[in-house]
PDB file of N, CA and C in Angstrom:
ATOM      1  N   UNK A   1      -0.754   5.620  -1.204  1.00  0.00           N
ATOM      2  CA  UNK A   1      -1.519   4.796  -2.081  1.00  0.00           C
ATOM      3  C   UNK A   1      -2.802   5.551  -2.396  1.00  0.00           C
ATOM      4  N   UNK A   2      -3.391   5.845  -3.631  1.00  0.00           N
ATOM      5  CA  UNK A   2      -4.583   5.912  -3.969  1.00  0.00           C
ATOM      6  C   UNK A   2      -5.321   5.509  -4.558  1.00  0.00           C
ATOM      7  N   UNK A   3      -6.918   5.215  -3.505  1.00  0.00           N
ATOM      8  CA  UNK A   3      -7.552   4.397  -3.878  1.00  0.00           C
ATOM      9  C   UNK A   3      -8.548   5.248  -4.374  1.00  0.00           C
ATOM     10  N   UNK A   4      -9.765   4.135  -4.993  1.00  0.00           N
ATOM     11  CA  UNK A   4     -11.137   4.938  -5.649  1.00  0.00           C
ATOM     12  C   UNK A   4     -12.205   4.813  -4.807  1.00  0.00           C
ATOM     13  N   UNK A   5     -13.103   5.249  -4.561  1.00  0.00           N
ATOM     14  CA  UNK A   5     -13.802   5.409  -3.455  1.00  0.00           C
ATOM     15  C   UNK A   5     -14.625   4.564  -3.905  1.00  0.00           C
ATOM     16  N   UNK A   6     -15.560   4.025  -3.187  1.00  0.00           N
ATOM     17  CA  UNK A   6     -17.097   3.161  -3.681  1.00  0.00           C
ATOM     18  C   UNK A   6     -18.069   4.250  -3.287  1.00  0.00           C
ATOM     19  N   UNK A   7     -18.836   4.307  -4.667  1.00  0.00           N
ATOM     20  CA  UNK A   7     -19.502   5.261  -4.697  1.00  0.00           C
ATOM     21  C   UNK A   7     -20.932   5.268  -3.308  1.00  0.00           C
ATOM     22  N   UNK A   8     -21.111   7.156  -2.929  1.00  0.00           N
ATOM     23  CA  UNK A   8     -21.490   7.235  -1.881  1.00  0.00           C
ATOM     24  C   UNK A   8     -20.923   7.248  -1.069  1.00  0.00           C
ATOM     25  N   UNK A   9     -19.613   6.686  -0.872  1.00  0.00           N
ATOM     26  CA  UNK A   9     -18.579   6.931   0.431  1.00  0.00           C
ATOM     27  C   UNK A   9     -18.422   8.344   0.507  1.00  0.00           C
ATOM     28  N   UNK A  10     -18.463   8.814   1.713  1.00  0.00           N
ATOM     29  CA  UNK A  10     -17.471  10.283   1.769  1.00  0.00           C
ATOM     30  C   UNK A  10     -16.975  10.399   3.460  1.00  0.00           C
ATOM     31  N   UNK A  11     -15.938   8.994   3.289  1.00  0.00           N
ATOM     32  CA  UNK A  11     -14.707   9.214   4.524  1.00  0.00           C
ATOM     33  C   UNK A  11     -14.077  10.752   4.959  1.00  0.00           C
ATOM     34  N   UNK A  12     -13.834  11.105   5.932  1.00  0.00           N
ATOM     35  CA  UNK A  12     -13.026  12.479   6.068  1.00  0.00           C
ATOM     36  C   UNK A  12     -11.822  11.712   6.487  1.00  0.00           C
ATOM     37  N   UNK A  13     -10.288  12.918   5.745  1.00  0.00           N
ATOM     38  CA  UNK A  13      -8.882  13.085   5.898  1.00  0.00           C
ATOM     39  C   UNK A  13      -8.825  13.055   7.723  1.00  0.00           C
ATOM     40  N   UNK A  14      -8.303  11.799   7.573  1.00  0.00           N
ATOM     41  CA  UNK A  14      -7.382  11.383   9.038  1.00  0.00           C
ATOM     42  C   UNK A  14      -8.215  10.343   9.592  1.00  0.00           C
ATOM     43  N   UNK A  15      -9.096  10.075   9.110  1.00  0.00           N
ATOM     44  CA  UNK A  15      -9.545   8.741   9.478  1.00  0.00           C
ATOM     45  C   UNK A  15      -8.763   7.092   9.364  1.00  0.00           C
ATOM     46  N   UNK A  16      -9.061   5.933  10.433  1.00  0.00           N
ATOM     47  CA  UNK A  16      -8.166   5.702  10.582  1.00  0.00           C
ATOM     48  C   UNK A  16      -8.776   4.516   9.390  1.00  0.00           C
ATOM     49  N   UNK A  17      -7.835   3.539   8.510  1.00  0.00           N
ATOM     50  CA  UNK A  17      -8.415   2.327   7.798  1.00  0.00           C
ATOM     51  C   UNK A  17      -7.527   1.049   7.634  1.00  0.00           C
ATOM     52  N   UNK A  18      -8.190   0.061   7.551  1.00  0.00           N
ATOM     53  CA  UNK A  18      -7.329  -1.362   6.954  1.00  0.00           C
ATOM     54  C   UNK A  18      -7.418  -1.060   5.684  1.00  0.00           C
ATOM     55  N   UNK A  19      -6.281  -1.280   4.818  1.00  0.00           N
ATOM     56  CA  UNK A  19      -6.128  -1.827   3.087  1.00  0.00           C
ATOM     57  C   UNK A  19      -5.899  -3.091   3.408  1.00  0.00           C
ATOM     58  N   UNK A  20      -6.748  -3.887   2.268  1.00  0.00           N
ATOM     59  CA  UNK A  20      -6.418  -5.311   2.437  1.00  0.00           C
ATOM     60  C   UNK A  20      -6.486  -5.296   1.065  1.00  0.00           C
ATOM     61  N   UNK A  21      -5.315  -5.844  -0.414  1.00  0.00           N
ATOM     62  CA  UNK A  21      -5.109  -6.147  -1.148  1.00  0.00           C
ATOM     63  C   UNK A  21      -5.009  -7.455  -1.422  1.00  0.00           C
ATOM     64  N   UNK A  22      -5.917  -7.981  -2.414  1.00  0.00           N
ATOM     65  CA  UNK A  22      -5.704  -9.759  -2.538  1.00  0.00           C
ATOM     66  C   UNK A  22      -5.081  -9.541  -4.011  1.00  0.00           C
ATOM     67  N   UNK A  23      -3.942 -10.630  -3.705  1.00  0.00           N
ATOM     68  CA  UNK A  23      -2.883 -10.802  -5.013  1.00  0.00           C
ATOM     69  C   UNK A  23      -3.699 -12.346  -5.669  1.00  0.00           C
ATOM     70  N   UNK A  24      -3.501 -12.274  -7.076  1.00  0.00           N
ATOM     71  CA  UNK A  24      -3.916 -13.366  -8.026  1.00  0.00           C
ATOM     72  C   UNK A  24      -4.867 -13.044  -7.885  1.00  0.00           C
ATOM     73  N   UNK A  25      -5.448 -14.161  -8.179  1.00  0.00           N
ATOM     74  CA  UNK A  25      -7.511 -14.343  -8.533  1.00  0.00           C
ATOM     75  C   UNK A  25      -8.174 -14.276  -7.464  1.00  0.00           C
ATOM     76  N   UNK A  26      -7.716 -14.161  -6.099  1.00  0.00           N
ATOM     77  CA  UNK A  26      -8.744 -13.787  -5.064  1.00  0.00           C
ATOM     78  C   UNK A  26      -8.820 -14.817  -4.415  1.00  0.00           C
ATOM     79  N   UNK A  27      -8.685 -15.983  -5.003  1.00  0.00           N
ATOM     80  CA  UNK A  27      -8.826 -17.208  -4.638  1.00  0.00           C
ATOM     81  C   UNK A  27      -8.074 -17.869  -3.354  1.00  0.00           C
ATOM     82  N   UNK A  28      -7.221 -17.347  -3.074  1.00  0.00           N
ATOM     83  CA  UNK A  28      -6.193 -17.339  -2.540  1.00  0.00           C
ATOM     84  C   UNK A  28      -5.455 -16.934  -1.363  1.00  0.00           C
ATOM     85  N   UNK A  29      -5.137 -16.896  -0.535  1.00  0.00           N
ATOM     86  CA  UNK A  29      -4.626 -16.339   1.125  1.00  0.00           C
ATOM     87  C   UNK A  29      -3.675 -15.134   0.998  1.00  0.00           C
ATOM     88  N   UNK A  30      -3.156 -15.038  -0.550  1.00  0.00           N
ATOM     89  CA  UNK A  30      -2.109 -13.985  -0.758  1.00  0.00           C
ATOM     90  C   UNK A  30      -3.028 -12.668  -0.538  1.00  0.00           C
ATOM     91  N   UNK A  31      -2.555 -11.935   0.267  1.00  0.00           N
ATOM     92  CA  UNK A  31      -2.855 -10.877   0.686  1.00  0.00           C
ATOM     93  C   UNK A  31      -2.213  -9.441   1.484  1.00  0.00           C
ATOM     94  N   UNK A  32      -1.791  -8.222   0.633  1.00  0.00           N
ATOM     95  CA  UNK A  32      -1.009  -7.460   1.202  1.00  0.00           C
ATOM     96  C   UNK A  32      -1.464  -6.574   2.290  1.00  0.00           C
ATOM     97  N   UNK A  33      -2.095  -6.695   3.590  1.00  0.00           N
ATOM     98  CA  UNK A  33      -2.362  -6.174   4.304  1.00  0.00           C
ATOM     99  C   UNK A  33      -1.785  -4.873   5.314  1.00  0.00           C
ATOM    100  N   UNK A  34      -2.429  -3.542   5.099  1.00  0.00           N
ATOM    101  CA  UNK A  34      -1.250  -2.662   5.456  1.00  0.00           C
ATOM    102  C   UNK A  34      -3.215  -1.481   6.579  1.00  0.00           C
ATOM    103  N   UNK A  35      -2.566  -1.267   7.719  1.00  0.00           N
ATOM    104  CA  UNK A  35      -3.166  -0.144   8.371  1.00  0.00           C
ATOM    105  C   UNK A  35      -2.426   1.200   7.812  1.00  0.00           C
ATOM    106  N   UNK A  36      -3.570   2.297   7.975  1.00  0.00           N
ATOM    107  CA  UNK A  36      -3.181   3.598   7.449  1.00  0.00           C
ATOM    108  C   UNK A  36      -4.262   4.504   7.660  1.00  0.00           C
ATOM    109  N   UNK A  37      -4.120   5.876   7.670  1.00  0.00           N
ATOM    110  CA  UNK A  37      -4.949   6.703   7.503  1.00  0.00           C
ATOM    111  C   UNK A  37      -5.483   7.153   6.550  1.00  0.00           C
ATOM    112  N   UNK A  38      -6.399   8.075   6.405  1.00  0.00           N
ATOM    113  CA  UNK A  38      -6.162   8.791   4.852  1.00  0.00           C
ATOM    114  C   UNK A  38      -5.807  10.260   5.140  1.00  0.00           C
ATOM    115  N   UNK A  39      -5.121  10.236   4.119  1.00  0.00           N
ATOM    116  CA  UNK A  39      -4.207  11.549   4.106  1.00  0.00           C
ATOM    117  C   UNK A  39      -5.178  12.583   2.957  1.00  0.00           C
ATOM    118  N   UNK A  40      -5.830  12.359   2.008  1.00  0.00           N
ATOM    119  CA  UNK A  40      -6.423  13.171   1.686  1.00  0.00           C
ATOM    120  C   UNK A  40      -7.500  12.583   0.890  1.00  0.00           C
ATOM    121  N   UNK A  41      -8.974  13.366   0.689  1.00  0.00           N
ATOM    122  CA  UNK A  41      -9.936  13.139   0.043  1.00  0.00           C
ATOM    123  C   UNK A  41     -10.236  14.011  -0.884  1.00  0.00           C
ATOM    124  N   UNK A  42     -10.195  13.201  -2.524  1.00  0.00           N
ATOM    125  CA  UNK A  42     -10.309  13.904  -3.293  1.00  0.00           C
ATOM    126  C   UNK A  42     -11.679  13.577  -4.270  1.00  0.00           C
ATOM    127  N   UNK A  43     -12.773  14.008  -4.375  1.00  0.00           N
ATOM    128  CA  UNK A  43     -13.832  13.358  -4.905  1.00  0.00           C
ATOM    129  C   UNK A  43     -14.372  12.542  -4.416  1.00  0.00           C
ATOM    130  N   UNK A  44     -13.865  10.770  -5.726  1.00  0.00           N
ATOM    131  CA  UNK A  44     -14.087  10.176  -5.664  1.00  0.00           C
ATOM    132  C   UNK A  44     -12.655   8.983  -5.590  1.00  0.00           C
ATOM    133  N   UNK A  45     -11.711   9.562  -4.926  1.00  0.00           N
ATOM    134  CA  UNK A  45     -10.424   8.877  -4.635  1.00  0.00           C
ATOM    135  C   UNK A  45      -9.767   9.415  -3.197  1.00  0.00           C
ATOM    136  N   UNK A  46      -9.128   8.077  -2.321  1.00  0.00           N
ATOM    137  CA  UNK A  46      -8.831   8.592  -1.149  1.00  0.00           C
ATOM    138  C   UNK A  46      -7.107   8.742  -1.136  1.00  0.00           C
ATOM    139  N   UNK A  47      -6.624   9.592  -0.695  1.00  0.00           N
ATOM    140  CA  UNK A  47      -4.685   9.076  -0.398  1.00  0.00           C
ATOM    141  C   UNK A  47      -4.783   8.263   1.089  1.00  0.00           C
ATOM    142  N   UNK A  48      -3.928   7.197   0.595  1.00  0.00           N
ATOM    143  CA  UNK A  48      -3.961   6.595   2.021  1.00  0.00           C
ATOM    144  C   UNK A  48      -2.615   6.508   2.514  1.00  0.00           C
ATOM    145  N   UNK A  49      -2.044   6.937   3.850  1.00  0.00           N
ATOM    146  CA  UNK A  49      -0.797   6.862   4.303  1.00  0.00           C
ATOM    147  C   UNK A  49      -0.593   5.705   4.905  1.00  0.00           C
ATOM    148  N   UNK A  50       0.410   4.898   4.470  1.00  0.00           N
ATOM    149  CA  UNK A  50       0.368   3.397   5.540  1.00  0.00           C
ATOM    150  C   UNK A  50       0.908   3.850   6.857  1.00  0.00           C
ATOM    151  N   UNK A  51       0.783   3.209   7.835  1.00  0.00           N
ATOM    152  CA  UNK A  51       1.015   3.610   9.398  1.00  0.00           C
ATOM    153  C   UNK A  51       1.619   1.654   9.622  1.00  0.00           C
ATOM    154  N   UNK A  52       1.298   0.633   9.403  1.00  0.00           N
ATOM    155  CA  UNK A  52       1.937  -0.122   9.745  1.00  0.00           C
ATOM    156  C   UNK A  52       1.440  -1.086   8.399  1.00  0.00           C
ATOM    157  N   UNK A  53       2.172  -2.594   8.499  1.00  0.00           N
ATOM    158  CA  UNK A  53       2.165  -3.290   7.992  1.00  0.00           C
ATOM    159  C   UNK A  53       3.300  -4.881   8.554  1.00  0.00           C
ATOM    160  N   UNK A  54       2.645  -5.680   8.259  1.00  0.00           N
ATOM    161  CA  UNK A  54       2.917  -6.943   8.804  1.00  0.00           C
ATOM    162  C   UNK A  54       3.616  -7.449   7.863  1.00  0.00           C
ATOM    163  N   UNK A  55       4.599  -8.056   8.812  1.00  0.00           N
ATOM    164  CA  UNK A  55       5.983  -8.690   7.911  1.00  0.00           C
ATOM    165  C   UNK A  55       5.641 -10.311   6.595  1.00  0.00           C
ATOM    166  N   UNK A  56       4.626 -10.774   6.377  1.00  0.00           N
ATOM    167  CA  UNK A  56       4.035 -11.151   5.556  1.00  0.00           C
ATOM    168  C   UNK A  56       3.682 -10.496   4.398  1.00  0.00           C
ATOM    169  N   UNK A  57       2.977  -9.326   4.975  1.00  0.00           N
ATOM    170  CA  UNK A  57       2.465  -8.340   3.499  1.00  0.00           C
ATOM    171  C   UNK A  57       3.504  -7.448   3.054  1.00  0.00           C
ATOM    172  N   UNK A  58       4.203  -7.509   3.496  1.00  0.00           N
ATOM    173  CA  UNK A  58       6.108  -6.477   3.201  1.00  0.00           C
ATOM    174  C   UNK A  58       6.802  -7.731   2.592  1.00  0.00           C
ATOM    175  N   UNK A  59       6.336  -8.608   2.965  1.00  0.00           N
ATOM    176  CA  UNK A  59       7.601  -9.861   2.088  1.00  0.00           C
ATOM    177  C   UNK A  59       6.411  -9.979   0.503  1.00  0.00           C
ATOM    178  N   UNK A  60       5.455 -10.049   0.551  1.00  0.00           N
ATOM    179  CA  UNK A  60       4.357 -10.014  -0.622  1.00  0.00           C
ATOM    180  C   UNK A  60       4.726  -8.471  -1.373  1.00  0.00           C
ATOM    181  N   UNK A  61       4.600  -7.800  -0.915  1.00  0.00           N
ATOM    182  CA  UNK A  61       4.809  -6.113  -1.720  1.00  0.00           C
ATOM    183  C   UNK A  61       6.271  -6.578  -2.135  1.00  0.00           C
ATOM    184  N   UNK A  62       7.947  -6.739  -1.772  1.00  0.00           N
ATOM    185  CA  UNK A  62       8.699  -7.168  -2.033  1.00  0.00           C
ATOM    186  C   UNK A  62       8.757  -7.594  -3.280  1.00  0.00           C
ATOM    187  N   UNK A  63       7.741  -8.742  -3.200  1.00  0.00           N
ATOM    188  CA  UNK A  63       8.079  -9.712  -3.923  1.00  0.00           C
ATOM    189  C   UNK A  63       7.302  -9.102  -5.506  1.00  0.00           C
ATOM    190  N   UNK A  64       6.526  -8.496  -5.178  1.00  0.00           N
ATOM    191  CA  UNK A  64       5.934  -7.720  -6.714  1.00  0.00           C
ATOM    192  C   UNK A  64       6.371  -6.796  -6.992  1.00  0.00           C
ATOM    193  N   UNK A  65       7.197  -6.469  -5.951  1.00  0.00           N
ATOM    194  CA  UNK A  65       8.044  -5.024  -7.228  1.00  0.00           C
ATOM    195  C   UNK A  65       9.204  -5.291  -8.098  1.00  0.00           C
ATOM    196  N   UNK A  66       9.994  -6.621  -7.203  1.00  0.00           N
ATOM    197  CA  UNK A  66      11.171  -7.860  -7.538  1.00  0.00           C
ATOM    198  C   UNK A  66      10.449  -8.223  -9.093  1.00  0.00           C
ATOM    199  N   UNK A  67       8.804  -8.237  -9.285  1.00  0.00           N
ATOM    200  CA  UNK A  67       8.556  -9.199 -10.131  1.00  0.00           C
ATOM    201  C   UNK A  67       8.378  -7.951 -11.814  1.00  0.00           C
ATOM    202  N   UNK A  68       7.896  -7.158 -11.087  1.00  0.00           N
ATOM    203  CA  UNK A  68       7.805  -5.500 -11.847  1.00  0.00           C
ATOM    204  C   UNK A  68       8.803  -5.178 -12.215  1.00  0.00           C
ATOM    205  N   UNK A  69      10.054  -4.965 -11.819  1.00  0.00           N
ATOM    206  CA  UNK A  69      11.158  -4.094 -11.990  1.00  0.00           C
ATOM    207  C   UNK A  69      12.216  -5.489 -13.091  1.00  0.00           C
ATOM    208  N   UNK A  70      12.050  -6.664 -12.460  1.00  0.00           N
ATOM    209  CA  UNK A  70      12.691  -7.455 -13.310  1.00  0.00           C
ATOM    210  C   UNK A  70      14.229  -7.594 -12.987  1.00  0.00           C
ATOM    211  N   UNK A  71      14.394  -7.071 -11.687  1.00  0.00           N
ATOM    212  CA  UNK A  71      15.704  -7.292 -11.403  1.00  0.00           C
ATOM    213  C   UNK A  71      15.857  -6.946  -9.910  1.00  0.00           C
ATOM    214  N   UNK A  72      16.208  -7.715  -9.291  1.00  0.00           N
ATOM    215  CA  UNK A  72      16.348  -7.889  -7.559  1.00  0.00           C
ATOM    216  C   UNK A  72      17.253  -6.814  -6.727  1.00  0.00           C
ATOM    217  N   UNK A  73      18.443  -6.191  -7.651  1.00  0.00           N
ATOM    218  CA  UNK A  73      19.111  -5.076  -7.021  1.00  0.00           C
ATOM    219  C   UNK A  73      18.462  -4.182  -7.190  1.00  0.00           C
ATOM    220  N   UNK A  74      17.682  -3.674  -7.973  1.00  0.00           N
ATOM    221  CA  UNK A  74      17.183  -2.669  -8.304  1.00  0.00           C
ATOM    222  C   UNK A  74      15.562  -2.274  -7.462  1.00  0.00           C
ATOM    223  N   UNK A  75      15.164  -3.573  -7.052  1.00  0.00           N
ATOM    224  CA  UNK A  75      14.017  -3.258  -6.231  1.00  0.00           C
ATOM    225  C   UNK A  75      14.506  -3.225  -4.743  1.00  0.00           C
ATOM    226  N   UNK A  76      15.863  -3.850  -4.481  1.00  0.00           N
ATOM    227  CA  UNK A  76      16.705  -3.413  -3.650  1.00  0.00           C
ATOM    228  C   UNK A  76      16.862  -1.834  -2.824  1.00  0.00           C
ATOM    229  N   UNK A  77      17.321  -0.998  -3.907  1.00  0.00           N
ATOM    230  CA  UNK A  77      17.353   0.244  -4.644  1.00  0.00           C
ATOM    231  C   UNK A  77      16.050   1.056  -4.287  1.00  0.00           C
ATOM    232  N   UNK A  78      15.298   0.597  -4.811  1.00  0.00           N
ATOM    233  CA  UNK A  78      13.876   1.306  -4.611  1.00  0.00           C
ATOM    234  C   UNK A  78      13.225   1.097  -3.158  1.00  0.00           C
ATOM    235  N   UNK A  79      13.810  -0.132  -2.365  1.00  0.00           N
ATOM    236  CA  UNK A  79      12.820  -0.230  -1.188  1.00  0.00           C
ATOM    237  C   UNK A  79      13.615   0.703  -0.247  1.00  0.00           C
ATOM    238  N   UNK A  80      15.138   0.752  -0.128  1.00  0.00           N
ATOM    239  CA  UNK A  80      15.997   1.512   0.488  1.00  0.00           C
ATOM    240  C   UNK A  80      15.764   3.110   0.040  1.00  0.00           C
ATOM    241  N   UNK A  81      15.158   3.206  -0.845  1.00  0.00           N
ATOM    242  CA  UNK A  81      14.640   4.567  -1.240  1.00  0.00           C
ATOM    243  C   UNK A  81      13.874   5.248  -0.431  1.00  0.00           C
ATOM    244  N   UNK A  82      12.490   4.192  -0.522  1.00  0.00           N
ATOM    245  CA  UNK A  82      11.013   4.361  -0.014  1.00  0.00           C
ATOM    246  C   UNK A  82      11.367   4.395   1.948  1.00  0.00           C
ATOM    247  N   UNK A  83      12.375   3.373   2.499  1.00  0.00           N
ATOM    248  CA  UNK A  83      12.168   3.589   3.708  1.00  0.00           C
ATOM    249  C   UNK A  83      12.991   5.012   4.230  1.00  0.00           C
ATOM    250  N   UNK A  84      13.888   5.269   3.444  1.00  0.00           N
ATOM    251  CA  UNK A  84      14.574   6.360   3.285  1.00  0.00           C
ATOM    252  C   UNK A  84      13.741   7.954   3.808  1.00  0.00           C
ATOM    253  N   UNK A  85      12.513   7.986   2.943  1.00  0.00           N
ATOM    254  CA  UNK A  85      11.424   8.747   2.411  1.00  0.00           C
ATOM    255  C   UNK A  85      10.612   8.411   3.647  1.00  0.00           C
ATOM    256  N   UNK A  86      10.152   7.581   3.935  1.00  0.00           N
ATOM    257  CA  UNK A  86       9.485   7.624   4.663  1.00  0.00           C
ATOM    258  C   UNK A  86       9.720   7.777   6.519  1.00  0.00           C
ATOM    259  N   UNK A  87      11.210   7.746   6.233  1.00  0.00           N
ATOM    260  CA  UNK A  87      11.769   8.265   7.732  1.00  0.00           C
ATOM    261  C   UNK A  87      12.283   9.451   7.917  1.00  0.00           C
ATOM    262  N   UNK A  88      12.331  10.091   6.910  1.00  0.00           N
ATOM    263  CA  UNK A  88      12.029  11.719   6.628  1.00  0.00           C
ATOM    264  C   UNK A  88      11.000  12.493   6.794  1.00  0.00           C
ATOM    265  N   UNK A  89      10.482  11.378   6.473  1.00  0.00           N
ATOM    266  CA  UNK A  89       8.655  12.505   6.698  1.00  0.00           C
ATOM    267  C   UNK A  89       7.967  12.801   7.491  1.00  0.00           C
TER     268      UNK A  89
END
């Protein structure tokens, strides 16, 4: 995942972080919560590697790529991809 830095930050690569993503208006408890490092610092943008994530915020990510892609086999497809990829690496 890459994020944009808030300016003045300058995190160093391998540090450890929470992403906490709020879905809708904020208003709301929906929230994709994932631990990770960062894998690289570029400027003013970080790569972040997820290291875990809670079976709430994996049923929420799910459910927006289901809503993105527009078809349920196919994000099927893509998540069997990604864990694929990521147990390779």
């Amino acid at each position: 995942m890459l994020l944009q830095l808030p300016a003045g930050h300058v995190p160093l690569a391998g540090m450890p972080c929470l992403v906490k993503l709020p879905l809708g208006d904020g208003g709301g408890d929906l929230v994709i919560a994932m631990a990770g490092e960062l894998a690289h610092v570029e400027g003013a943008h970080a790569g972040v590697q997820c290291r875990s994530i809670d079976l709430e915020s994996i049923t929420h990510l799910r459910r927006l790529i289901e809503m993105n892609l527009g078809d349920p086999s196919a994000s099927e497809r893509e998540l069997k991809a990604l864990i694929a990829a990521a147990g390779s690496a």
